[in-house]
C-alpha atoms as a PDB file:
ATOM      1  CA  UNK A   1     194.547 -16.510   8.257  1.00  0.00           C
ATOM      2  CA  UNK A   2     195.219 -13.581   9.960  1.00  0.00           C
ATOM      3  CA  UNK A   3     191.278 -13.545  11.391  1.00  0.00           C
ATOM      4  CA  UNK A   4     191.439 -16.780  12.512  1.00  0.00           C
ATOM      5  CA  UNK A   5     195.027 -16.307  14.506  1.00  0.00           C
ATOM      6  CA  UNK A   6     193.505 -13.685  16.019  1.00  0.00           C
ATOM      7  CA  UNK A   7     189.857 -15.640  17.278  1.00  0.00           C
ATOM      8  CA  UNK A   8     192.066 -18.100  18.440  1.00  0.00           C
ATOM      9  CA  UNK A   9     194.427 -15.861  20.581  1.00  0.00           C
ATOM     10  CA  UNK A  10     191.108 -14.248  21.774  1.00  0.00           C
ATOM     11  CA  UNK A  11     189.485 -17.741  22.740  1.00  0.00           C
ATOM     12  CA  UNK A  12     192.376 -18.417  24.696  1.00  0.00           C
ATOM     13  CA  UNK A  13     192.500 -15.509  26.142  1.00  0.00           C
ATOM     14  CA  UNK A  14     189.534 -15.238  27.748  1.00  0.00           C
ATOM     15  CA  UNK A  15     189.144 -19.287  28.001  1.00  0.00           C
ATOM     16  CA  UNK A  16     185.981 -19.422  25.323  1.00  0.00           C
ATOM     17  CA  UNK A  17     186.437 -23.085  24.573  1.00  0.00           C
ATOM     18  CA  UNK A  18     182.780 -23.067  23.949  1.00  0.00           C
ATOM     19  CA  UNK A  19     182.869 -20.625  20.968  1.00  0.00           C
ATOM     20  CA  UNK A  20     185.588 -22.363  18.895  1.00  0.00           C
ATOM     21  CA  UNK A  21     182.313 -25.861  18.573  1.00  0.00           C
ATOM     22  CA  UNK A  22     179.836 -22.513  17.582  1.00  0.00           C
ATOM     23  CA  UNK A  23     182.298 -21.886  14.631  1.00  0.00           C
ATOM     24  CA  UNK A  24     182.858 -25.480  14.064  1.00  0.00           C
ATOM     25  CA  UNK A  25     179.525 -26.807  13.741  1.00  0.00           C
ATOM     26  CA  UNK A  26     178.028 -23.874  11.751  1.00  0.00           C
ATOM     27  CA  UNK A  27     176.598 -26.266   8.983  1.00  0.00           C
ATOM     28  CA  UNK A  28     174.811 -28.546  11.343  1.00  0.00           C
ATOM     29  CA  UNK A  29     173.508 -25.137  13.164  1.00  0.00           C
ATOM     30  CA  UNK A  30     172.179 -23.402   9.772  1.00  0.00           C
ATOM     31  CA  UNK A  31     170.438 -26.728   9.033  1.00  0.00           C
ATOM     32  CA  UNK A  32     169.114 -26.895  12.679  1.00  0.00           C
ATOM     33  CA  UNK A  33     168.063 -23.450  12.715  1.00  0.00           C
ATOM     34  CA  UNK A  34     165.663 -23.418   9.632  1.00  0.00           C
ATOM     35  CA  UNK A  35     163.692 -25.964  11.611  1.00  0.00           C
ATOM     36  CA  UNK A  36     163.688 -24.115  14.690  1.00  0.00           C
ATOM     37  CA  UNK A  37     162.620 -21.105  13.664  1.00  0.00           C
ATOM     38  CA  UNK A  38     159.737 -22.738  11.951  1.00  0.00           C
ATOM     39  CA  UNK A  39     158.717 -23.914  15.783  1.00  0.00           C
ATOM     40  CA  UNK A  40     159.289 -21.073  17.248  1.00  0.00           C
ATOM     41  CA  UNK A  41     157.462 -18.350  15.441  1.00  0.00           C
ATOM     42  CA  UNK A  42     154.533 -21.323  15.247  1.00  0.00           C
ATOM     43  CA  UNK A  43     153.936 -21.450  18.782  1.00  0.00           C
ATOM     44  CA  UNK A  44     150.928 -19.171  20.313  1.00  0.00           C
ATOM     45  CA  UNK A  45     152.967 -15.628  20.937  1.00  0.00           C
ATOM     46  CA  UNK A  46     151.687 -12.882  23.249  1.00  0.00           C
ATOM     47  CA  UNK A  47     152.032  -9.306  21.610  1.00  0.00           C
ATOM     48  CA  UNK A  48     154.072  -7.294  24.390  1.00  0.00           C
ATOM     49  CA  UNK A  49     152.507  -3.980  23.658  1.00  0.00           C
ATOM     50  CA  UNK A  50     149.012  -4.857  24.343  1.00  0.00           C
ATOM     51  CA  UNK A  51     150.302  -7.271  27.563  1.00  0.00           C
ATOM     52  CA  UNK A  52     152.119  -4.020  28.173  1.00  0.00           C
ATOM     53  CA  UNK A  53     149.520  -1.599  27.820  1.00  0.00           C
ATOM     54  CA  UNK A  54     146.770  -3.819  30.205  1.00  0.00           C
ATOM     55  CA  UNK A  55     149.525  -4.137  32.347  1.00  0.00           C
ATOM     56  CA  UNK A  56     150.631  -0.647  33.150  1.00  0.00           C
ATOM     57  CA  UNK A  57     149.106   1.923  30.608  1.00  0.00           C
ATOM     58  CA  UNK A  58     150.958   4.905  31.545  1.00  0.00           C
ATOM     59  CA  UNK A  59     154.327   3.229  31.934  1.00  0.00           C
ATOM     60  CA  UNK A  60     153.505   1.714  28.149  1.00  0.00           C
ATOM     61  CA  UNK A  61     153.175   5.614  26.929  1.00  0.00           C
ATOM     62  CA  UNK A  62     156.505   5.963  28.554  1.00  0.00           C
ATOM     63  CA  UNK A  63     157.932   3.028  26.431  1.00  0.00           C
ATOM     64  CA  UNK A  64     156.462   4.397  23.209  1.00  0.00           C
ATOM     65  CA  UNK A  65     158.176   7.401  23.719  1.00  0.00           C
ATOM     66  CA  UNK A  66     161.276   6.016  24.415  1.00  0.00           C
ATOM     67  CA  UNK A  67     160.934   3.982  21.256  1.00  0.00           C
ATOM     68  CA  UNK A  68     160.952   7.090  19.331  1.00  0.00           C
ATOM     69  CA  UNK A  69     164.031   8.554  21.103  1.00  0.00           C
ATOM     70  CA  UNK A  70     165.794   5.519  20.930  1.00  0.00           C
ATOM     71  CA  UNK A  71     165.235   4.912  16.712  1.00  0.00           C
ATOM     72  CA  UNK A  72     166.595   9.082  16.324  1.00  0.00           C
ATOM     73  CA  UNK A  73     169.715   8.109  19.334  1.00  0.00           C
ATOM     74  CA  UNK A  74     171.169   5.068  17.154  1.00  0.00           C
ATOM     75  CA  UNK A  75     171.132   6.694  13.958  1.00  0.00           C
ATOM     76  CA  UNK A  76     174.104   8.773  15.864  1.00  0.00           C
ATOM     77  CA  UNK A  77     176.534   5.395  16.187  1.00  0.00           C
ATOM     78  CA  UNK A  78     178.578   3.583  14.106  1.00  0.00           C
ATOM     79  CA  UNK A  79     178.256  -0.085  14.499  1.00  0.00           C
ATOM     80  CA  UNK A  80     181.114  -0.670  12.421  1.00  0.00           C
ATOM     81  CA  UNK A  81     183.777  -1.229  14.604  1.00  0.00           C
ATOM     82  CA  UNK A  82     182.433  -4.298  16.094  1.00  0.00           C
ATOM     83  CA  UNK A  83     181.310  -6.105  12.879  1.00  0.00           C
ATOM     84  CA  UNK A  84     178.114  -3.947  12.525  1.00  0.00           C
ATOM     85  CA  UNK A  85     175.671  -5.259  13.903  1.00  0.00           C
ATOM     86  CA  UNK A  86     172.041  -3.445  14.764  1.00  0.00           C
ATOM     87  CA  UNK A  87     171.252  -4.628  17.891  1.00  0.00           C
ATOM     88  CA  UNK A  88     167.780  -6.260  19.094  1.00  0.00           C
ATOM     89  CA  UNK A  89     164.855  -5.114  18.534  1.00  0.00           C
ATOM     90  CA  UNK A  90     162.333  -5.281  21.708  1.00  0.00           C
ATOM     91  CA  UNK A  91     164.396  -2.473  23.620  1.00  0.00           C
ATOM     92  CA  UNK A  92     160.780  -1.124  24.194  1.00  0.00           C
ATOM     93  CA  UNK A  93     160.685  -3.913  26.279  1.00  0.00           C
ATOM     94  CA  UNK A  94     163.339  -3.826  28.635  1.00  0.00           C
ATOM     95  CA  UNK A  95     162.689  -0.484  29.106  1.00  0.00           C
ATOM     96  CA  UNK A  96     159.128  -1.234  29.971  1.00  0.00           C
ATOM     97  CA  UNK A  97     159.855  -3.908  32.500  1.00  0.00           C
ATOM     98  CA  UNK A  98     162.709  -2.151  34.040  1.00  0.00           C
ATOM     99  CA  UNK A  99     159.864   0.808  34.538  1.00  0.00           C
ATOM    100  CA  UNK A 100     157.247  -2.009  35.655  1.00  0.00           C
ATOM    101  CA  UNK A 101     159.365  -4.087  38.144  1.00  0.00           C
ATOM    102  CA  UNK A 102     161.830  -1.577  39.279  1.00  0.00           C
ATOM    103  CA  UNK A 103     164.853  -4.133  40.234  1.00  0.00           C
ATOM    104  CA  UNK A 104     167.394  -2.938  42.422  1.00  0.00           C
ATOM    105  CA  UNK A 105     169.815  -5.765  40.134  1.00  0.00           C
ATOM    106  CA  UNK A 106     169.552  -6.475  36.261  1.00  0.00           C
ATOM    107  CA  UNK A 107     171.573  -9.054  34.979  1.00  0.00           C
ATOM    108  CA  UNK A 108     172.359  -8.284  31.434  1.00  0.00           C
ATOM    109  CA  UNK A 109     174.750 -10.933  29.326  1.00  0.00           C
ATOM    110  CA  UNK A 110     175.578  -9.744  25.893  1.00  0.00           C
ATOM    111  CA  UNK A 111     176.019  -5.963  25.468  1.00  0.00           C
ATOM    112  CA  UNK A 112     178.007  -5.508  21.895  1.00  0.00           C
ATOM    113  CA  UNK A 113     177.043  -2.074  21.348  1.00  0.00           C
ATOM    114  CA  UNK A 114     174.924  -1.783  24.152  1.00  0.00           C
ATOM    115  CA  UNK A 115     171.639  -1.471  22.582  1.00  0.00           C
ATOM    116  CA  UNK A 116     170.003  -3.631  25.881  1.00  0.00           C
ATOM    117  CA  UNK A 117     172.347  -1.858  28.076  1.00  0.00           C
ATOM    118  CA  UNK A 118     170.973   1.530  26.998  1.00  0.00           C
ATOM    119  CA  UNK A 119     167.408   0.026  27.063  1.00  0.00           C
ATOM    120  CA  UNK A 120     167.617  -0.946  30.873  1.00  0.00           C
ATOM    121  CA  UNK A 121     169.706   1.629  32.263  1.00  0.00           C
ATOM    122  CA  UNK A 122     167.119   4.509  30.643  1.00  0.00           C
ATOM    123  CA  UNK A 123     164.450   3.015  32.688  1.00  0.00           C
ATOM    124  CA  UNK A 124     166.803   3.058  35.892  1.00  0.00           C
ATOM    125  CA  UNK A 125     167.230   6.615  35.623  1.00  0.00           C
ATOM    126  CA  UNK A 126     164.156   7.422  35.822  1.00  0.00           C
ATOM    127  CA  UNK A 127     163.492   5.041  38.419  1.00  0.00           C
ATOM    128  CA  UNK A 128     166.230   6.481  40.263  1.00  0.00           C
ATOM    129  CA  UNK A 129     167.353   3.210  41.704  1.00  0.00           C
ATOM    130  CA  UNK A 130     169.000   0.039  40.833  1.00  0.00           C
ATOM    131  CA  UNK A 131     171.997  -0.703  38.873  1.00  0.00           C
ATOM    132  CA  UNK A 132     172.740  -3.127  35.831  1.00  0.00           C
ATOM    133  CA  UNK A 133     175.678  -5.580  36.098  1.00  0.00           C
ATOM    134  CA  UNK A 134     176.847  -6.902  32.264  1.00  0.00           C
ATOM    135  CA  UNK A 135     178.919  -9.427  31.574  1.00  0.00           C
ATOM    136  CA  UNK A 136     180.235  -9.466  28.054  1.00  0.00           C
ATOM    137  CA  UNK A 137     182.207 -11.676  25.710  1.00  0.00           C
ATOM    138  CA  UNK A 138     184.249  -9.401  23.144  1.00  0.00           C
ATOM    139  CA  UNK A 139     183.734 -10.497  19.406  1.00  0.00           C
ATOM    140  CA  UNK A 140     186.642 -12.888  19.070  1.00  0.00           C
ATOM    141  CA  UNK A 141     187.328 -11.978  15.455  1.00  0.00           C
ATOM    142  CA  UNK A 142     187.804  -8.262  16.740  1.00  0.00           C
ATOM    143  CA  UNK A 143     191.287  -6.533  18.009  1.00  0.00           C
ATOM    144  CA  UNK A 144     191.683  -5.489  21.460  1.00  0.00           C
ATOM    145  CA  UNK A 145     191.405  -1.529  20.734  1.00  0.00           C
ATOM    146  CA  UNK A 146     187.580  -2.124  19.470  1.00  0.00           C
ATOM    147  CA  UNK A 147     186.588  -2.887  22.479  1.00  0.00           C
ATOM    148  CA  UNK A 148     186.268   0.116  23.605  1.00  0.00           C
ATOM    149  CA  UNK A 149     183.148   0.168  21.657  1.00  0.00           C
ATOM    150  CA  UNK A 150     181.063  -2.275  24.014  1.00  0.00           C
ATOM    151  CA  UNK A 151     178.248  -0.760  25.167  1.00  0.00           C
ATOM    152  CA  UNK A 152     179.303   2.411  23.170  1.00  0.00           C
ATOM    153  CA  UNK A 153     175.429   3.847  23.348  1.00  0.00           C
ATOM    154  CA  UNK A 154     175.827   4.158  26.847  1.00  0.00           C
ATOM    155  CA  UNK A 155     176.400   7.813  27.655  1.00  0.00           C
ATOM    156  CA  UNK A 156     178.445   9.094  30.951  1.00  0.00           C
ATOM    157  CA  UNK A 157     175.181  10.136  33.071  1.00  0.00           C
ATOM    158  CA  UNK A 158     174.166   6.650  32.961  1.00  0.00           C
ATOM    159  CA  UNK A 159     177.398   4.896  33.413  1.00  0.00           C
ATOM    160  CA  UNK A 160     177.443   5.447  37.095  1.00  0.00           C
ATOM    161  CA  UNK A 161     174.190   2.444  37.128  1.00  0.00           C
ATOM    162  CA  UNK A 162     176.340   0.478  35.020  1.00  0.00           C
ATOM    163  CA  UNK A 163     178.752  -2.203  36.090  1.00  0.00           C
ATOM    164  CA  UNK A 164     180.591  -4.106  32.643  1.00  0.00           C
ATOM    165  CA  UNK A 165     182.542  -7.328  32.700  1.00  0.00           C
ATOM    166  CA  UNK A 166     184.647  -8.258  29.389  1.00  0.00           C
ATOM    167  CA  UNK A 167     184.931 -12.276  29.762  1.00  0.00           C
ATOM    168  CA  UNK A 168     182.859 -15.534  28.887  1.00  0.00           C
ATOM    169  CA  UNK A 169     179.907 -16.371  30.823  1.00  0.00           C
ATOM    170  CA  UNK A 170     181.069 -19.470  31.929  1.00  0.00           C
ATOM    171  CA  UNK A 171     184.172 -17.695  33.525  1.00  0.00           C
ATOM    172  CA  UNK A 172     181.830 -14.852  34.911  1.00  0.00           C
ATOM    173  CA  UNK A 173     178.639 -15.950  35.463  1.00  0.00           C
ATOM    174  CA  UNK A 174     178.326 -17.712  39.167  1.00  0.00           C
ATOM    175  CA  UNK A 175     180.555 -14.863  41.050  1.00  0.00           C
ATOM    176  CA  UNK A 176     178.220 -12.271  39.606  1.00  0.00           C
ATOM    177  CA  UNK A 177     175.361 -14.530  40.789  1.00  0.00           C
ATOM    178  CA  UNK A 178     176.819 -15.002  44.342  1.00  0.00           C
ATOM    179  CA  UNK A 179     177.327 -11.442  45.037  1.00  0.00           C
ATOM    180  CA  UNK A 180     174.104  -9.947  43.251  1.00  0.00           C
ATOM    181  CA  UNK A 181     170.232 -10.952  43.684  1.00  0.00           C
ATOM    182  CA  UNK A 182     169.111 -10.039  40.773  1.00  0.00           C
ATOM    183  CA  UNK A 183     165.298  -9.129  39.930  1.00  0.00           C
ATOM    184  CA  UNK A 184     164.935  -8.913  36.263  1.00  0.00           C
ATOM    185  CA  UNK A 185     167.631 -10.841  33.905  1.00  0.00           C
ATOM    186  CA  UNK A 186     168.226 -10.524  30.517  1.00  0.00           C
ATOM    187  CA  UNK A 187     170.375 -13.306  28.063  1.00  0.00           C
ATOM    188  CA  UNK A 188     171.444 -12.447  24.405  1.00  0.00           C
ATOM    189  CA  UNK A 189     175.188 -13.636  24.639  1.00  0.00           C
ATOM    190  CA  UNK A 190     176.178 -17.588  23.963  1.00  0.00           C
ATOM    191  CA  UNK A 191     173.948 -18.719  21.078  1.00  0.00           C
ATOM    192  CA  UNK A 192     174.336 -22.550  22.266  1.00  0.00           C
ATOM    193  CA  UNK A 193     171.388 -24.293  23.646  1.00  0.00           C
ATOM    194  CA  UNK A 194     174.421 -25.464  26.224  1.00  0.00           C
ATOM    195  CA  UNK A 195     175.017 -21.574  26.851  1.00  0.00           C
ATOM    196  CA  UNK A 196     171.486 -21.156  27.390  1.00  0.00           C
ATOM    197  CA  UNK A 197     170.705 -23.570  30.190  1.00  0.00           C
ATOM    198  CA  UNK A 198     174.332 -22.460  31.492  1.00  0.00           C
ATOM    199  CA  UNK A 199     172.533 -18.835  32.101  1.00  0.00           C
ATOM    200  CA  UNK A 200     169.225 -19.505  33.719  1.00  0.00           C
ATOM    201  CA  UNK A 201     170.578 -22.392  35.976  1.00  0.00           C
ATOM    202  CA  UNK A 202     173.434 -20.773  37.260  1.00  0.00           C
ATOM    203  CA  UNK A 203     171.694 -17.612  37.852  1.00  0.00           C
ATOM    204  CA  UNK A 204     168.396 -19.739  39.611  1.00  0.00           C
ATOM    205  CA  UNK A 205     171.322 -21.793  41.361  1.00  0.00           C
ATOM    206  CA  UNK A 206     172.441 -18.423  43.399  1.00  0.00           C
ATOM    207  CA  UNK A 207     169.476 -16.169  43.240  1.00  0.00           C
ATOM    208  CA  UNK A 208     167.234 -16.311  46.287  1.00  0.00           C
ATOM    209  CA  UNK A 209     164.222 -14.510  44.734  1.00  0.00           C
ATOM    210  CA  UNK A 210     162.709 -15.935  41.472  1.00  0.00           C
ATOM    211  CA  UNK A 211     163.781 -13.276  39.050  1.00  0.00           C
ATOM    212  CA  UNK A 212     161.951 -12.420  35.550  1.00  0.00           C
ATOM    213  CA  UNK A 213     164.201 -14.089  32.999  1.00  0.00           C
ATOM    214  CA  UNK A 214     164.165 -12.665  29.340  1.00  0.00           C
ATOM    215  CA  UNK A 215     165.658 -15.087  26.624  1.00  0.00           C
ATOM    216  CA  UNK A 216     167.042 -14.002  22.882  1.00  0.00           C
ATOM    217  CA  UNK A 217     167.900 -15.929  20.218  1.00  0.00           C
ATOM    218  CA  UNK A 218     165.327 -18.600  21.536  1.00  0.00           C
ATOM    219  CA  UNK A 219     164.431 -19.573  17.522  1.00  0.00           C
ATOM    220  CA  UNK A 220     168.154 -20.711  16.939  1.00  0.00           C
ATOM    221  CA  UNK A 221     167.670 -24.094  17.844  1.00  0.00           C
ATOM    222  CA  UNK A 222     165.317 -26.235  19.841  1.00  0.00           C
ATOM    223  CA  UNK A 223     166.488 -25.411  23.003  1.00  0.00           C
ATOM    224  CA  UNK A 224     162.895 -22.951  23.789  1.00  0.00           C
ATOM    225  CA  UNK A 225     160.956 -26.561  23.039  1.00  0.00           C
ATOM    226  CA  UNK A 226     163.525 -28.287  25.201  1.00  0.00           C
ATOM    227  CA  UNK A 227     163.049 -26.112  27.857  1.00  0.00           C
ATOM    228  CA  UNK A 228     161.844 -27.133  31.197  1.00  0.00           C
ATOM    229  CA  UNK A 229     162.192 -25.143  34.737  1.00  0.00           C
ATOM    230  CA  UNK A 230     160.110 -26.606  37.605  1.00  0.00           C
ATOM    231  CA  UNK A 231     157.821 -23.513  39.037  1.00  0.00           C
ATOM    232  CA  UNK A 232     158.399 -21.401  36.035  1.00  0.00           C
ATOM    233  CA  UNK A 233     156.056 -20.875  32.884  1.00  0.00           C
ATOM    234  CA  UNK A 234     157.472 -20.430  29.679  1.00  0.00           C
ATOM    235  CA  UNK A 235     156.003 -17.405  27.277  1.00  0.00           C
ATOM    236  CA  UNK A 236     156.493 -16.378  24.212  1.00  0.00           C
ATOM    237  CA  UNK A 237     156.748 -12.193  23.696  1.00  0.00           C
ATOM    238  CA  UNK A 238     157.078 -10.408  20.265  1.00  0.00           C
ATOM    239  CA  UNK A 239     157.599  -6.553  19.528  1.00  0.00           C
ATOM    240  CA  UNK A 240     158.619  -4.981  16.586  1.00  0.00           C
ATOM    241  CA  UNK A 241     158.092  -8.118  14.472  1.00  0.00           C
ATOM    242  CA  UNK A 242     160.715 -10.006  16.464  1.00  0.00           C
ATOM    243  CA  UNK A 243     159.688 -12.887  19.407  1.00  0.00           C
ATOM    244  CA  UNK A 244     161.348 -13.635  22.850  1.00  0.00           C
ATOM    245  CA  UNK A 245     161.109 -16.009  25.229  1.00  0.00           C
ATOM    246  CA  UNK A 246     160.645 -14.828  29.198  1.00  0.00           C
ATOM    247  CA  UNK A 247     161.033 -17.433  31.998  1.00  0.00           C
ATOM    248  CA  UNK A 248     158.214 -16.306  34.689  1.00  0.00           C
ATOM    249  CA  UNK A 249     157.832 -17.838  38.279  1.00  0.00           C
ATOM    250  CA  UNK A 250     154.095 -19.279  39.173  1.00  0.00           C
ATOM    251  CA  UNK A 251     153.583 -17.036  42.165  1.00  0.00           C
ATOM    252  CA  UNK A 252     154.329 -13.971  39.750  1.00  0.00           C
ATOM    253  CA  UNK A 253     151.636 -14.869  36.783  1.00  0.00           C
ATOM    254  CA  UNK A 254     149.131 -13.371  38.679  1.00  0.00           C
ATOM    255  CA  UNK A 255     150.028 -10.025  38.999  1.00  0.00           C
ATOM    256  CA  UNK A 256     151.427  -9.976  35.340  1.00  0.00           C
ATOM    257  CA  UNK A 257     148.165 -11.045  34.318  1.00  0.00           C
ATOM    258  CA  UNK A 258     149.609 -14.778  32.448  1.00  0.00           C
END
């Protein structure tokens, strides 16, 4: 009872209406999901480390190295404190394109224990330029003073890249659009196909450079297969066993080879 009290003082708090028909229709989603994930990992897939490695060879050394850093840096953390959870697993990836493309603005939704966030803001060090803005929904189930865990892999030197919002997207979202143009984009936070779309087209609403969109959690549901953005090509990445969906602009496939 307690648990509950408290996701509901949380939803209300930060105005997560959304989150309370997530919990509510978790039957129907388990059911949808099976099906969806059958889809998903059916559908022709692109391995990212060879893309990655025709694409840029030296910057793909760089990612396999940080791929070994990274496995040795998260065995220091405990997850525990907000409901332990690992993390994702194609950080090589966001390291790599934040390398390749060298954005001035990342938009980054979903940090938990900042296993992305750590991923991008790595590469912006050494690129010595840009800065990642995050916008993150605290697990509702979780008491204020564990917050202080988001994005708890994130050491000090690279903090000063780093800009964190605590709220829900839909809250967020279009003033961090208006004020940023972002050049590489990243969404692992609402798991709704509704939270989805809410992502891409409010960030493709304000942004006035087609960014390179990166999509989690795209076997959840059929919302990959529903997908449809007029001048973008839909592609299907996997590392490390695990498969991602990246939104690409037609005048871009070119130089990324697709």
């Amino acid at each position: 009872m307690k648990r509950k009290l408290l996701m509901l003082s949380n939803v209300l708090r930060f105005r997560a209406f959304g989150f309370l028909k997530y919990i509510f229709y978790k039957k129907r989603r388990a059911r949808i999901k099976d099906q969806a994930q059958a889809y998903f990992y059916n559908l022709p897939a692109i391995s990212f480390d060879d893309w990655a490695k025709n694409i840029d060879s030296s910057i793909y050394m760089e990612m396999k190295e940080f791929q070994k850093e990274f496995r040795s840096y998260e065995k220091t953390f405990d997850f525990s404190p907000l409901g332990g959870g690992r993390g994702l697993n194609q950080f090589g990836a966001l390291f790599y394109l934040t390398r390749l493309i060298k954005p001035s603005y990342i938009l980054e939704t979903g940090v938990a224990s900042g296993y992305s966030s750590y991923s991008f803001l790595y590469g912006i060090n050494i690129n010595r330029k840009g800065h990642l803005i995050s916008n993150d929904l605290p697990p509702l189930d979780v008491k204020k003073e564990k917050w202080k865990y988001i994005g708890q892999m994130v050491p000090d030197n690279l903090r000063m890249f780093w800009e964190l919002h605590l709220g829900s997207d839909k809250n967020n979202l279009k003033k961090l659009c208006k004020n940023y143009n972002f050049e590489l984009a990243h969404f692992d936070s609402d798991k709704t196909k509704s939270g989805k779309m809410f992502c891409i087209n409010t960030l493709l609403n304000n942004n006035t450079k087609p960014p390179f969109i990166l999509i989690d959690n795209c076997a959840d549901d059929f919302f990959w297969k529903d997908l449809d953005i007029d001048s973008y090509k839909k592609v299907v990445f996997e590392q490390e066993g695990k498969r991602f969906g990246a939104l690409i602009h037609v005048n871009d496939l070119h130089q990324y080879s697709l």
